[in-house]
Protein backbone atom coordinates (compact mmCIF):
# COMPACT_ATOMS: atom_id res chain seq x y z
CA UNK A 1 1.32 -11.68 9.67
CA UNK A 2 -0.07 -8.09 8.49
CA UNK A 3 -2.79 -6.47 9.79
CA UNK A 4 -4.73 -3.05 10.07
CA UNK A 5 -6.18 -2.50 6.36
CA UNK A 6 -4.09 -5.19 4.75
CA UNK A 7 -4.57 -9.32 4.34
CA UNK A 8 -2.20 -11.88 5.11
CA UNK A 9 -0.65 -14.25 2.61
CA UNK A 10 3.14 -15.49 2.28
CA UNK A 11 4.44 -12.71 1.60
CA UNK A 12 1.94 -10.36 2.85
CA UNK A 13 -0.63 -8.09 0.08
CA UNK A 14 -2.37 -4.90 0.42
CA UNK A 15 -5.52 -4.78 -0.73
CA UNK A 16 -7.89 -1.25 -1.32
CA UNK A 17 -11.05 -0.79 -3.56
CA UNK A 18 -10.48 1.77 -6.32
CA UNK A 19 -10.51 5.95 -4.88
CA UNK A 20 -12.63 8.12 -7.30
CA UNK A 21 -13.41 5.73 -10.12
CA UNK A 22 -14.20 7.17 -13.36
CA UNK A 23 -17.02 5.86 -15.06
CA UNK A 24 -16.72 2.23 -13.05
CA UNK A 25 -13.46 1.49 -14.92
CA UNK A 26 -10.58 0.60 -12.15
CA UNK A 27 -7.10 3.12 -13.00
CA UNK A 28 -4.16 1.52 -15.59
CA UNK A 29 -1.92 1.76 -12.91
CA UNK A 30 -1.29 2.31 -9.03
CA UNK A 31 1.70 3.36 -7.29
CA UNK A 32 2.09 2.23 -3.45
CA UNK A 33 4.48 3.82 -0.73
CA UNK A 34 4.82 2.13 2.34
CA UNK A 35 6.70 4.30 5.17
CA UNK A 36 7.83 3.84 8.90
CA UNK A 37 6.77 6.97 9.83
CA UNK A 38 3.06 8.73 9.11
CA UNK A 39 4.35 11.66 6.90
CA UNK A 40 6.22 9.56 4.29
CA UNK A 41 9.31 11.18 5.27
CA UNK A 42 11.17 7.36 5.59
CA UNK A 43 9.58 5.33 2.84
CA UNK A 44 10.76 1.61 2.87
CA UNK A 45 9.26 0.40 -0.11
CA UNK A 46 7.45 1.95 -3.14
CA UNK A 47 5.97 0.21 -6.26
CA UNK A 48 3.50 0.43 -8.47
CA UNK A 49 0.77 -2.30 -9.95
CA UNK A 50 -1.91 -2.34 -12.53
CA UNK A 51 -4.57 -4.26 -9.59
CA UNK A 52 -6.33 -3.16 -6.51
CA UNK A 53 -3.92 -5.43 -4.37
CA UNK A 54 -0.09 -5.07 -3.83
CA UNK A 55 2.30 -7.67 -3.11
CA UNK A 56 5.25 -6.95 -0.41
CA UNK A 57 8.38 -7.46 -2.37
CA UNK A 58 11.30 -5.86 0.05
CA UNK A 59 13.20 -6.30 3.51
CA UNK A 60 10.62 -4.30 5.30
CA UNK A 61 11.13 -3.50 8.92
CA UNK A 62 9.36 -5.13 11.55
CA UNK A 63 6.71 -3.30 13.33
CA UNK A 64 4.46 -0.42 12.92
CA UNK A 65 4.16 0.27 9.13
CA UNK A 66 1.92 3.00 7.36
CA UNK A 67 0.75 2.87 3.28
CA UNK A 68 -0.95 5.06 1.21
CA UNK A 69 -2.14 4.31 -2.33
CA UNK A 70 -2.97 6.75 -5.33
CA UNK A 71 -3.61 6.09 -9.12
CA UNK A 72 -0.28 7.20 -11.04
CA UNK A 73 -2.51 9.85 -12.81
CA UNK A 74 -3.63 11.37 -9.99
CA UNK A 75 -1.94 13.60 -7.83
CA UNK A 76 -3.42 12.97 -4.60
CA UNK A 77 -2.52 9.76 -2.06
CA UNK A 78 -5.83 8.20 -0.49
CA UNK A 79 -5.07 8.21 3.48
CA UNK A 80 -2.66 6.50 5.01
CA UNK A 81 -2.89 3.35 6.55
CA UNK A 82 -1.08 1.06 9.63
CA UNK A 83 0.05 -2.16 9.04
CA UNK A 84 2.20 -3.76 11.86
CA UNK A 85 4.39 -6.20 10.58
CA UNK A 86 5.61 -9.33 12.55
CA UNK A 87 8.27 -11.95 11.62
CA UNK A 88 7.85 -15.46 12.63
């Protein structure tokens, strides 16, 4: 189960709308980071994807999680965001 700014499937997927889109037209690519701690210093998982969702491919810890998206042009990471994880 994920929640706090993410949906539940399987395998679990974050989902965001598109930060600063240009002219309507969604970004060629995304990169994710997903962290145990709020300042990114311990990321657990980073990938990127060409869609406004993300699916959780790695051994993440349980527990409190935080993510942050950004387009891979950009510089700048929208704010982060807490997931808590649970295994069932």
């Amino acid at each position: 189960m994920i929640v706090g700014g993410a949906t539940a499937t399987k395998y679990g997927r974050l989902t965001w709308k598109d930060i600063d889109p240009i002219k309507g037209k969604a970004a060629a690519a995304y990169i994710v980071e997903i962290a145990t701690d709020r300042d990114f210093v311990q990321v657990v998982e980073r990938g990127t994807t060409s869609s406004l969702s993300y699916k959780l491919e790695g051994d993440l810890p349980e527990g409190s999680l935080f993510w942050r998206v950004r387009k891979k042009a950009y510089k700048d990471w929208s704010p982060s965001r807490r997931l808590e994880l649970i295994y069932e």
